[in-house]
N, C-alpha and C. Protein backbone atom coordinates (compact mmCIF):
# COMPACT_ATOMS: atom_id res chain seq x y z
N UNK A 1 0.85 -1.17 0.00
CA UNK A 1 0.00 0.00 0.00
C UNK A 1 0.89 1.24 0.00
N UNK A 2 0.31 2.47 -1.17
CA UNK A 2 1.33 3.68 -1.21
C UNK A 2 1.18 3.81 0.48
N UNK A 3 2.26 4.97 0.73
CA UNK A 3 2.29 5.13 1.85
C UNK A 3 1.31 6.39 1.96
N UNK A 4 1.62 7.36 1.06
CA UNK A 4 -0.18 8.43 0.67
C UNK A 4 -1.28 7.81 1.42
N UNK A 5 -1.93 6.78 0.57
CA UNK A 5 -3.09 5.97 0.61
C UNK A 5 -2.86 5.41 2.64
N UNK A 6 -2.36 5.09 2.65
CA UNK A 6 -1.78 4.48 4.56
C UNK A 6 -2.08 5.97 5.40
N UNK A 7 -1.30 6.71 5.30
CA UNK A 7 -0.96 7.87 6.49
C UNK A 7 -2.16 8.54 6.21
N UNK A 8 -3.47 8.86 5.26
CA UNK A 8 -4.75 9.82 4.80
C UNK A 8 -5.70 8.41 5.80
N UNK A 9 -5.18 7.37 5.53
CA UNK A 9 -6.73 6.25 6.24
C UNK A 9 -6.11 6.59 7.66
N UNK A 10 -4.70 6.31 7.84
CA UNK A 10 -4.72 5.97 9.74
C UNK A 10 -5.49 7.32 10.06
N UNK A 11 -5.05 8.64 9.20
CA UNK A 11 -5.72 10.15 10.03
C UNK A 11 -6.92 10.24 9.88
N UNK A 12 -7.64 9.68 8.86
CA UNK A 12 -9.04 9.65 8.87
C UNK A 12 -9.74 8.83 9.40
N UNK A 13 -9.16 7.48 9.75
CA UNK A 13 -10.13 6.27 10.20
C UNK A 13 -10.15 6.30 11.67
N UNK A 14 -8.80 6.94 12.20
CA UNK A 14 -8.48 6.23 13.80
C UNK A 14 -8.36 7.87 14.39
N UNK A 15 -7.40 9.08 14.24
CA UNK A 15 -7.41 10.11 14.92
C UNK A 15 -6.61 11.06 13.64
N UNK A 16 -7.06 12.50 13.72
CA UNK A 16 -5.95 13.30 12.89
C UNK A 16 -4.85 13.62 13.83
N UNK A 17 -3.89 12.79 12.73
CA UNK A 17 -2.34 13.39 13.46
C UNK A 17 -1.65 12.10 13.73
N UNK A 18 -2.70 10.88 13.74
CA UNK A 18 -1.88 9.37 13.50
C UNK A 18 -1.13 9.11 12.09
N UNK A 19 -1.71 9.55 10.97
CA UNK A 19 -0.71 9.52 9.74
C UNK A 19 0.44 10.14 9.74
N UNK A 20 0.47 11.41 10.43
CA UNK A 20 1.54 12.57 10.48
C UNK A 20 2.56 11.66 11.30
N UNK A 21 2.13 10.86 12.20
CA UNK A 21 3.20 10.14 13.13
C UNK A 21 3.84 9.11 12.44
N UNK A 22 3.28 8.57 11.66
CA UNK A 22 3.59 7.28 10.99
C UNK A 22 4.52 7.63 10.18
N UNK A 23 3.76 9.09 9.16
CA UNK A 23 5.16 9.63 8.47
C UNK A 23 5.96 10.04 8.43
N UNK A 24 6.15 9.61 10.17
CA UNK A 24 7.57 10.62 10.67
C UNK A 24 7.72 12.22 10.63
N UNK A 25 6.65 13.16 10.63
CA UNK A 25 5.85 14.31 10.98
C UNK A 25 5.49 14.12 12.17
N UNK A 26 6.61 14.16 13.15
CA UNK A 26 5.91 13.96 14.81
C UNK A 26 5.15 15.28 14.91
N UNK A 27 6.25 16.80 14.76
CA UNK A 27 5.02 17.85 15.59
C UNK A 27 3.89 18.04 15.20
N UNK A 28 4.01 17.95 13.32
CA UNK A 28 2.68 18.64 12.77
C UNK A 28 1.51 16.93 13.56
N UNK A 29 1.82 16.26 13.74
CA UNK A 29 0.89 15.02 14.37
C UNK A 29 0.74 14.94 15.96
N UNK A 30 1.34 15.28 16.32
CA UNK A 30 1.29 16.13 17.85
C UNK A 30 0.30 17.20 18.03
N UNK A 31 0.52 18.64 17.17
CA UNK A 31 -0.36 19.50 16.69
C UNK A 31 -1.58 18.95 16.66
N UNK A 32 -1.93 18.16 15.89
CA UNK A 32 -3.00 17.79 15.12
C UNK A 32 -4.00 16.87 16.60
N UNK A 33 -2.91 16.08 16.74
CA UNK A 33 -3.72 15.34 17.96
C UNK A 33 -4.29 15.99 19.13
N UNK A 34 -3.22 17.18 19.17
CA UNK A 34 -3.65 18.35 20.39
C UNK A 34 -4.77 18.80 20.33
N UNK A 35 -4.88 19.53 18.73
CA UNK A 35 -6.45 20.46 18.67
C UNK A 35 -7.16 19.76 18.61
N UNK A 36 -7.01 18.27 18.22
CA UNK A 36 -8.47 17.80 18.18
C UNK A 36 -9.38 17.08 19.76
N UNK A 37 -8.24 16.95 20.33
CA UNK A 37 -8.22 16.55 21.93
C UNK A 37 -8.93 17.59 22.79
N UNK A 38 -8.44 18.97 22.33
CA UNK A 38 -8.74 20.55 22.84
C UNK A 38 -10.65 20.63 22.56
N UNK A 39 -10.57 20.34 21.18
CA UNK A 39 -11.70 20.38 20.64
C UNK A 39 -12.83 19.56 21.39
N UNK A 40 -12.38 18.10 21.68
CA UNK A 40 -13.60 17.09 22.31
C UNK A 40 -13.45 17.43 23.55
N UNK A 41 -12.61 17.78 24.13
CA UNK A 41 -12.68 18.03 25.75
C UNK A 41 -13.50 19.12 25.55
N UNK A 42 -13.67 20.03 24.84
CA UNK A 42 -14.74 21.11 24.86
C UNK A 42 -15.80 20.63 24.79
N UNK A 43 -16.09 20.41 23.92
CA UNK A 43 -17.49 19.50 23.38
C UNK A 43 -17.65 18.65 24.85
N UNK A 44 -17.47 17.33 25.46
CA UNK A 44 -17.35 17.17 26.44
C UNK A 44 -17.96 17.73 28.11
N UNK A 45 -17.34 18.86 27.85
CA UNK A 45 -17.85 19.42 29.02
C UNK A 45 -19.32 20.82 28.57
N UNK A 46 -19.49 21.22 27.72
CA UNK A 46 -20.85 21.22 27.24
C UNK A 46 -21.45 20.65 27.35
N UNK A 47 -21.08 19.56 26.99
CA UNK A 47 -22.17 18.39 27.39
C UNK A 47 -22.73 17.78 29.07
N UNK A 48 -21.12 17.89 29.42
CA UNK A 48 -21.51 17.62 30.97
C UNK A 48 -22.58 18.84 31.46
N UNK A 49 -22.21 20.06 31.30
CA UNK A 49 -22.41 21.66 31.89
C UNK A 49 -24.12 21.07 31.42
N UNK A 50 -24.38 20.60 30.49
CA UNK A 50 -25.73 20.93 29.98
C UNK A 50 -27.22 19.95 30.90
N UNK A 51 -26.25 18.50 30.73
CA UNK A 51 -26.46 17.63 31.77
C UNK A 51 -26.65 17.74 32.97
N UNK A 52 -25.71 18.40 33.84
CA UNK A 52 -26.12 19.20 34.90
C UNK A 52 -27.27 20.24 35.14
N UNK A 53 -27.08 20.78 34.35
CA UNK A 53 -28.31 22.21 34.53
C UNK A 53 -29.45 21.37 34.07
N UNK A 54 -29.53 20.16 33.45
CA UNK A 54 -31.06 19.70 33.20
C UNK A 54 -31.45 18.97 35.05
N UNK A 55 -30.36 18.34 35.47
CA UNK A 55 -30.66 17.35 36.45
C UNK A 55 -30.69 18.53 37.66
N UNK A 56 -30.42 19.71 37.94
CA UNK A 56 -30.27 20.51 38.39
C UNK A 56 -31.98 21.32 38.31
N UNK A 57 -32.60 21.18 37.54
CA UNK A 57 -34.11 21.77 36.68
C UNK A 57 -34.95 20.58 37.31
N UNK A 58 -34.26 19.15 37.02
CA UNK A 58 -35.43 18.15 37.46
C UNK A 58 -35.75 18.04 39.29
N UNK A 59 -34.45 18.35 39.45
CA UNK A 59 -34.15 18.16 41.16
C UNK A 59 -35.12 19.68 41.70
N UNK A 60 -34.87 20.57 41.30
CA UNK A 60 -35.86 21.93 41.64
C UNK A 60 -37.11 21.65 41.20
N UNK A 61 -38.11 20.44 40.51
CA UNK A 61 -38.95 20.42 40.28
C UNK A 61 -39.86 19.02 41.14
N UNK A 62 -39.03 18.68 42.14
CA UNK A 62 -39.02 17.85 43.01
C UNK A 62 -38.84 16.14 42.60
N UNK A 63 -38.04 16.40 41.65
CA UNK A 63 -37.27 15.02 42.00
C UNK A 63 -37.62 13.65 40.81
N UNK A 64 -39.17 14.13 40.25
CA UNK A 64 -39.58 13.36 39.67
C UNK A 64 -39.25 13.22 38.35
N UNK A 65 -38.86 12.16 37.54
CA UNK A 65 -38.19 11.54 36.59
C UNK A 65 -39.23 11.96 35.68
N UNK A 66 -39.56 12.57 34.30
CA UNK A 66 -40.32 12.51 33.66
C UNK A 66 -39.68 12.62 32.27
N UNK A 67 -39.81 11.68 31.43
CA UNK A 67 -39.03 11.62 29.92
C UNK A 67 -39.40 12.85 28.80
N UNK A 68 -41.10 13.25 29.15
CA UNK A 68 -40.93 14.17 28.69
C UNK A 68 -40.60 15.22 29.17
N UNK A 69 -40.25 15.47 29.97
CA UNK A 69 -39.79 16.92 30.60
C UNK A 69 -38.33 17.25 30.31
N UNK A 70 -37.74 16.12 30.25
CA UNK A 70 -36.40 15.99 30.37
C UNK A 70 -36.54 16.02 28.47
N UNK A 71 -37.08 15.48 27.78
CA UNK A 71 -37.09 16.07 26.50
C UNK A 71 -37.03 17.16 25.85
N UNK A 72 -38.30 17.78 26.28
CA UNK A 72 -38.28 19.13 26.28
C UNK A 72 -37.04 19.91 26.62
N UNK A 73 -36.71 19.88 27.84
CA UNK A 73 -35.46 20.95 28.34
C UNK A 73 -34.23 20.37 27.62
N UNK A 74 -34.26 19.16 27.03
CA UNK A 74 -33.09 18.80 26.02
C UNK A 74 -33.44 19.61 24.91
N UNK A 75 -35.19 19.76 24.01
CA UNK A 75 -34.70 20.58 23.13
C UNK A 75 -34.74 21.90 23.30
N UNK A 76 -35.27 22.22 24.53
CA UNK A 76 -34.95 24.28 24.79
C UNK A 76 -33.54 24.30 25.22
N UNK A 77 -32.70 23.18 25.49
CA UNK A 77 -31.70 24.01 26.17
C UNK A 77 -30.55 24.58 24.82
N UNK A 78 -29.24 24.98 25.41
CA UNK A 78 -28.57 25.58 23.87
C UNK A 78 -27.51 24.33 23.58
N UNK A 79 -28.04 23.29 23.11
CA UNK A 79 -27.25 22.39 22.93
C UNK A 79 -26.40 22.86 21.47
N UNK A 80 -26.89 23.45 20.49
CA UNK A 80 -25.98 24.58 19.90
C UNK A 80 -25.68 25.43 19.79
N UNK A 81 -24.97 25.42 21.15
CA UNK A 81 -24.54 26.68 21.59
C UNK A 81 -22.86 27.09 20.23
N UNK A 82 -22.81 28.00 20.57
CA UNK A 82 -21.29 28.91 19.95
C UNK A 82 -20.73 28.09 19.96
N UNK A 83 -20.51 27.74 21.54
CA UNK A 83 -19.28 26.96 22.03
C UNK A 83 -19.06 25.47 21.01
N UNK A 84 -20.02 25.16 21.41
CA UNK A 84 -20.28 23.73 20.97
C UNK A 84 -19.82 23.51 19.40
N UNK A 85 -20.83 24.37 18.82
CA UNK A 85 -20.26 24.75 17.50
C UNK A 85 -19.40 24.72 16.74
N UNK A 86 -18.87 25.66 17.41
CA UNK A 86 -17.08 25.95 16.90
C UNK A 86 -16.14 24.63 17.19
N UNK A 87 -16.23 23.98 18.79
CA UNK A 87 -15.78 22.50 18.56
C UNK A 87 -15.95 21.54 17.80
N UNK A 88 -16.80 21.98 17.54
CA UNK A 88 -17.54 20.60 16.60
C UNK A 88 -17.07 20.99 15.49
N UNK A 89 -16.89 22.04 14.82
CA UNK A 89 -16.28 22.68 13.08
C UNK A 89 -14.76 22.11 13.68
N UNK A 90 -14.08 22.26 14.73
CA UNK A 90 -13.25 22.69 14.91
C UNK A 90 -12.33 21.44 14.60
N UNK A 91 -13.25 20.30 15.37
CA UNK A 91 -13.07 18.99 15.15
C UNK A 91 -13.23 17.90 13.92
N UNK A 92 -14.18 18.60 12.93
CA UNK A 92 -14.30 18.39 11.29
C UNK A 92 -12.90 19.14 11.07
N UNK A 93 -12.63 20.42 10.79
CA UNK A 93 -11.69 20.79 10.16
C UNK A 93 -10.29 19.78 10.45
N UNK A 94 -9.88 19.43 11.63
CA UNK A 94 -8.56 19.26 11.73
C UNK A 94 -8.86 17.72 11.32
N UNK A 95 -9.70 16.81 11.29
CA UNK A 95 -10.04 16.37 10.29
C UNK A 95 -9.46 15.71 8.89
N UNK A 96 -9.87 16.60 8.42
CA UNK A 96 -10.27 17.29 6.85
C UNK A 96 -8.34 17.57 7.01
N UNK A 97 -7.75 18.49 7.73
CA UNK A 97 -6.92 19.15 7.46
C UNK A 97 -5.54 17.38 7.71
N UNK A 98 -6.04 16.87 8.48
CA UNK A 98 -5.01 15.54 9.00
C UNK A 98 -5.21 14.51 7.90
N UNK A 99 -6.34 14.38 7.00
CA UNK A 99 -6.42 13.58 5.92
C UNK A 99 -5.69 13.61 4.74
N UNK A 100 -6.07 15.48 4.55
CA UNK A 100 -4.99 15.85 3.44
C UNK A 100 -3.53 16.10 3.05
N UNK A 101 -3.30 16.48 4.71
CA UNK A 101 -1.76 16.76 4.63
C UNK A 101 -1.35 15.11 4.43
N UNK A 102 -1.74 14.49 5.31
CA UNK A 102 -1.17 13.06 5.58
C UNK A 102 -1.07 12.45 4.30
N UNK A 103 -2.27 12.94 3.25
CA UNK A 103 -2.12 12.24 2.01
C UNK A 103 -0.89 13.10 1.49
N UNK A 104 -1.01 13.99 1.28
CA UNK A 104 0.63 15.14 0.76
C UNK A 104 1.90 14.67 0.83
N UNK A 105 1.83 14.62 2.13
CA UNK A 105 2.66 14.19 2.93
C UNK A 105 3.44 12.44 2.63
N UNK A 106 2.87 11.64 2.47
CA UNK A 106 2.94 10.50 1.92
C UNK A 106 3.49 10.80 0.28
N UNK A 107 2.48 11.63 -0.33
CA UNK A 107 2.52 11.84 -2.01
C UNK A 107 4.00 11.87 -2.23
N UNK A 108 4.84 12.75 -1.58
CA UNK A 108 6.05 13.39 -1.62
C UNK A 108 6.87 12.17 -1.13
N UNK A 109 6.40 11.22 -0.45
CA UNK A 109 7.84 10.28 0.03
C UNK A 109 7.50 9.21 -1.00
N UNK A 110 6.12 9.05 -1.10
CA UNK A 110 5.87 8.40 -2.44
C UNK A 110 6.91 8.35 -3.56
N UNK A 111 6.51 9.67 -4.00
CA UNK A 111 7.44 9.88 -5.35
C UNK A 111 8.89 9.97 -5.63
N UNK A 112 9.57 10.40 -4.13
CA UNK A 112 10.75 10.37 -4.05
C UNK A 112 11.44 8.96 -3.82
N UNK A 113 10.97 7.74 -3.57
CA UNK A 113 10.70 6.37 -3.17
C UNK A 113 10.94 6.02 -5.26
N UNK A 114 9.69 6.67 -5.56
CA UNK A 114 9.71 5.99 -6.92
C UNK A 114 11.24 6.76 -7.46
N UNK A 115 11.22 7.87 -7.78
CA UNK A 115 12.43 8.69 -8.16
C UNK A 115 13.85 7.82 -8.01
N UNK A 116 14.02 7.33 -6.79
CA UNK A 116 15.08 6.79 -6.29
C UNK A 116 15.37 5.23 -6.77
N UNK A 117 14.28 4.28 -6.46
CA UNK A 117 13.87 3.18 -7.64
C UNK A 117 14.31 3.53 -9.20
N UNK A 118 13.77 4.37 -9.85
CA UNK A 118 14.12 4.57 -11.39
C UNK A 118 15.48 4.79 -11.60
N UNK A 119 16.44 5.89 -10.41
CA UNK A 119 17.83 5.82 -10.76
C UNK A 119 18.63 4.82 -10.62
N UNK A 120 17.87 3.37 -9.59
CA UNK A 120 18.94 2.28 -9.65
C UNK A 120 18.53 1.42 -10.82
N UNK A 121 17.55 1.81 -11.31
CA UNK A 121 17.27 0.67 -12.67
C UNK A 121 17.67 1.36 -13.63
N UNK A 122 18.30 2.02 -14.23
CA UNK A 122 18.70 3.17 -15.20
C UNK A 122 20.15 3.31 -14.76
N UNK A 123 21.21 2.36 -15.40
CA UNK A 123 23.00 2.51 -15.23
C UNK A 123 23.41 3.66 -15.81
C-alpha cells in the first residue's frame, strides 16, 4: 500500500495526526492530535455543563423523573450553543486538514521512493 493511501486512512479512520506520526511528521501530528483533543474536551464538558443544569431543573422540580420533561429541556436548552459549534467545526476541520496533509505528505515520500527506484534501474 502507497504510503499516501496508509498515512490519509490511519488520520481519517483512527485520529488526525496518526498519519503525520507514521510519516515521521511527529510535531505537525502532535499539533493535530492536540487540537483535536482541545476540541472534544470542549465538546465534552458542554455536554456535561448541559447535563447538569437539566438534572439541576429536574431536582428543583421535586425530583420526579419525567421523559418528557427531560425532553423538552433537552430541546430548549442551547445544545448549539457557539461553544459547541465551533468544537464541533473545529473537530471536522482538523479532520479534513489531517487527511490531506497526511495524504501530501505521503505523495512526496511516495514519489521520491519511486524517483530513487528509477535511478537504480537506469546505469
Amino acid at each position: 500500500m502507497k504510503k499516501s493511501l496508509k498515512g490519509a486512512l490511519l488520520s481519517g479512520l483512527i485520529l488526525p495526526g496518526i498519519g503525520q506520526l507514521w510519516l515521521k511528521h511527529y510535531l505537525r501530528g502532535i499539533a493535530l492530535i492536540a487540537a483535536v483533543s482541545a476540541c472534544l474536551a470542549l465538546v465534552v464538558m458542554k455536554a456535561l455543563r448541559q447535563a447538569v443544569t437539566m438534572l439541576e431543573k429536574i431536582e428543583a422540580e421535586g425530583g420526579a423523573v419525567d421523559i418528557v420533561a427531560i425532553l423538552s429541556s433537552a430541546s430548549h436548552s442551547s445544545a448549539l450553543s457557539d461553544g459547541f459549534m465551533s468544537a464541533s467545526t473545529g473537530i471536522l476541520l482538523c479532520w479534513i486538514v489531517g487527511i490531506v496533509d497526511a495524504y501530501l505528505i505521503g505523495r512526496k515520500k511516495d514519489l521520491a521512493e519511486q524517483s530513487k527506484d528509477t535511478k537504480h534501474e537506469d546505469p
